[in-house]
Protein backbone atom coordinates (compact mmCIF):
# COMPACT_ATOMS: atom_id res chain seq x y z
CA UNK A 1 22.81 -19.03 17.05
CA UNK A 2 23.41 -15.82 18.73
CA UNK A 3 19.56 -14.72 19.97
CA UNK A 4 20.64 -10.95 20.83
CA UNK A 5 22.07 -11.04 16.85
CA UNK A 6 18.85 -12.54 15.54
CA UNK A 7 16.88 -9.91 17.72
CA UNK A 8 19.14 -6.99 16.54
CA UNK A 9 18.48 -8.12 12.71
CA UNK A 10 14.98 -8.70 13.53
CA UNK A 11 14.45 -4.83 14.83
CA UNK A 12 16.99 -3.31 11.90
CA UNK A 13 14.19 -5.00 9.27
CA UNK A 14 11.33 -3.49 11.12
CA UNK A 15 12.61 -0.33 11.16
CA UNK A 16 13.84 -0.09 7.42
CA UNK A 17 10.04 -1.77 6.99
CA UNK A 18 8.66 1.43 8.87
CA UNK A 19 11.09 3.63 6.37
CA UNK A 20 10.12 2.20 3.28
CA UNK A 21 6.37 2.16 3.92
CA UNK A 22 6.37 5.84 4.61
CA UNK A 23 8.27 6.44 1.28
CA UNK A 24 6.64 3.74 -0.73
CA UNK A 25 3.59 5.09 -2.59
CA UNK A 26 1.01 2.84 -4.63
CA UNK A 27 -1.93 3.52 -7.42
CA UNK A 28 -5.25 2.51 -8.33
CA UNK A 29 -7.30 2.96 -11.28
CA UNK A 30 -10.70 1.73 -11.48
CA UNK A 31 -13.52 2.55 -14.15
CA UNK A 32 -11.29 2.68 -16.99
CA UNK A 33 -9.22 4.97 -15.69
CA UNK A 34 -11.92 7.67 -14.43
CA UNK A 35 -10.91 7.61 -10.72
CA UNK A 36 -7.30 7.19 -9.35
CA UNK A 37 -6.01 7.02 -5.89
CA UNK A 38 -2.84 7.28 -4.77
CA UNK A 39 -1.70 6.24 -1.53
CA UNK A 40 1.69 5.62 0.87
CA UNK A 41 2.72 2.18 2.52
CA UNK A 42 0.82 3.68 5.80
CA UNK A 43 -2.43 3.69 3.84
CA UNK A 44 -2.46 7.27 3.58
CA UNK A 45 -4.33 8.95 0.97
CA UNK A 46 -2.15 11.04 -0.76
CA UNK A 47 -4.31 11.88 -3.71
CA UNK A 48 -7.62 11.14 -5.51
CA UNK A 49 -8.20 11.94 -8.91
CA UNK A 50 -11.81 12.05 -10.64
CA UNK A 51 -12.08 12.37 -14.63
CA UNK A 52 -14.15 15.72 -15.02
CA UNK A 53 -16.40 13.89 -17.30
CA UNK A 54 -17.54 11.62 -13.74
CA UNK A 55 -19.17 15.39 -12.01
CA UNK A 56 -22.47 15.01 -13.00
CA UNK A 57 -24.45 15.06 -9.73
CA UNK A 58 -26.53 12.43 -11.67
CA UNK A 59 -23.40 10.09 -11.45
CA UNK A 60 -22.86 11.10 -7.28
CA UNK A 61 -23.04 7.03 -6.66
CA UNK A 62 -21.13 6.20 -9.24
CA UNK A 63 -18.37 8.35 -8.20
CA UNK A 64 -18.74 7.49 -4.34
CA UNK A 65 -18.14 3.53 -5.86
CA UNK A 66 -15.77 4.40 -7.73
CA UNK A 67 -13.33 6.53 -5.32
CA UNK A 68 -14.32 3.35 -3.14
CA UNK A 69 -12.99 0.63 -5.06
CA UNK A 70 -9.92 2.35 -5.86
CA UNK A 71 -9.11 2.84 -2.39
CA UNK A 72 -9.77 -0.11 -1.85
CA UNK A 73 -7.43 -1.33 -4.42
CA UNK A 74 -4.55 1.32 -3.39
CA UNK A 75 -4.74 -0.35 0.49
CA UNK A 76 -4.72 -4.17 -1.20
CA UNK A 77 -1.73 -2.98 -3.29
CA UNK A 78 -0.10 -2.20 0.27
CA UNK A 79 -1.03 -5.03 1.58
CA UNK A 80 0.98 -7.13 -1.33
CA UNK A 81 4.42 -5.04 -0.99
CA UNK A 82 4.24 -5.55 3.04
CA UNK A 83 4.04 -9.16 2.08
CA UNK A 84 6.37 -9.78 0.04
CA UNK A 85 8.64 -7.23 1.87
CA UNK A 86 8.58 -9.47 4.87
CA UNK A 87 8.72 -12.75 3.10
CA UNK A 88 11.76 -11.25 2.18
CA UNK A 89 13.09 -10.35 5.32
CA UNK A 90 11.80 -13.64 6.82
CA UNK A 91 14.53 -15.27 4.24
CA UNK A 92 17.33 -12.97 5.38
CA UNK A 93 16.92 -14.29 9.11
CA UNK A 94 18.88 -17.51 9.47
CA UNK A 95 16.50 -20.23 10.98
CA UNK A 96 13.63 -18.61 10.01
CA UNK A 97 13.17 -20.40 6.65
């Protein structure tokens, strides 16, 4: 086993990871569908969306829960593809599996 080839492999995966986390983008709904989030592999927030019917200042805490726990979701969706990604790429590396 060449360990400048495995090296080389090992740095081409990271770098297509890097690519496809910046492209990749993932949503949550929570509250039966009254908040969304949308989000990028890089756990960028690249939208939130709030049902009109959830602006009642008398509903502020729901809301602030709400936009929480779907961010929340967005990042653990993330956190599944980056997993999976590299258990992936772990498999594609001879004498790593």
């Amino acid at each position: 086993m060449n360990i400048q080839k495995l090296m080389r492999q090992a740095q081409e995966m990271q770098q297509q990871m890097q690519r496809d986390l910046a492209t990749a983008e993932f949503t949550a709904s929570v509250g039966g569908g009254m908040v969304e989030v949308r989000m990028n592999g890089e756990k960028e927030v690249l939208a939130v969306r709030i049902d009109p019917e959830m602006l009642n200042p008398e509903d502020a805490d729901i809301v602030q829960d709400l936009v929480q726990a779907a961010v929340n979701e967005a990042g653990r969706k993330v956190n599944e593809y980056v997993g999976q990604r590299l258990g992936g790429m772990a498999a594609g590396i001879p004498g790593l599996t």
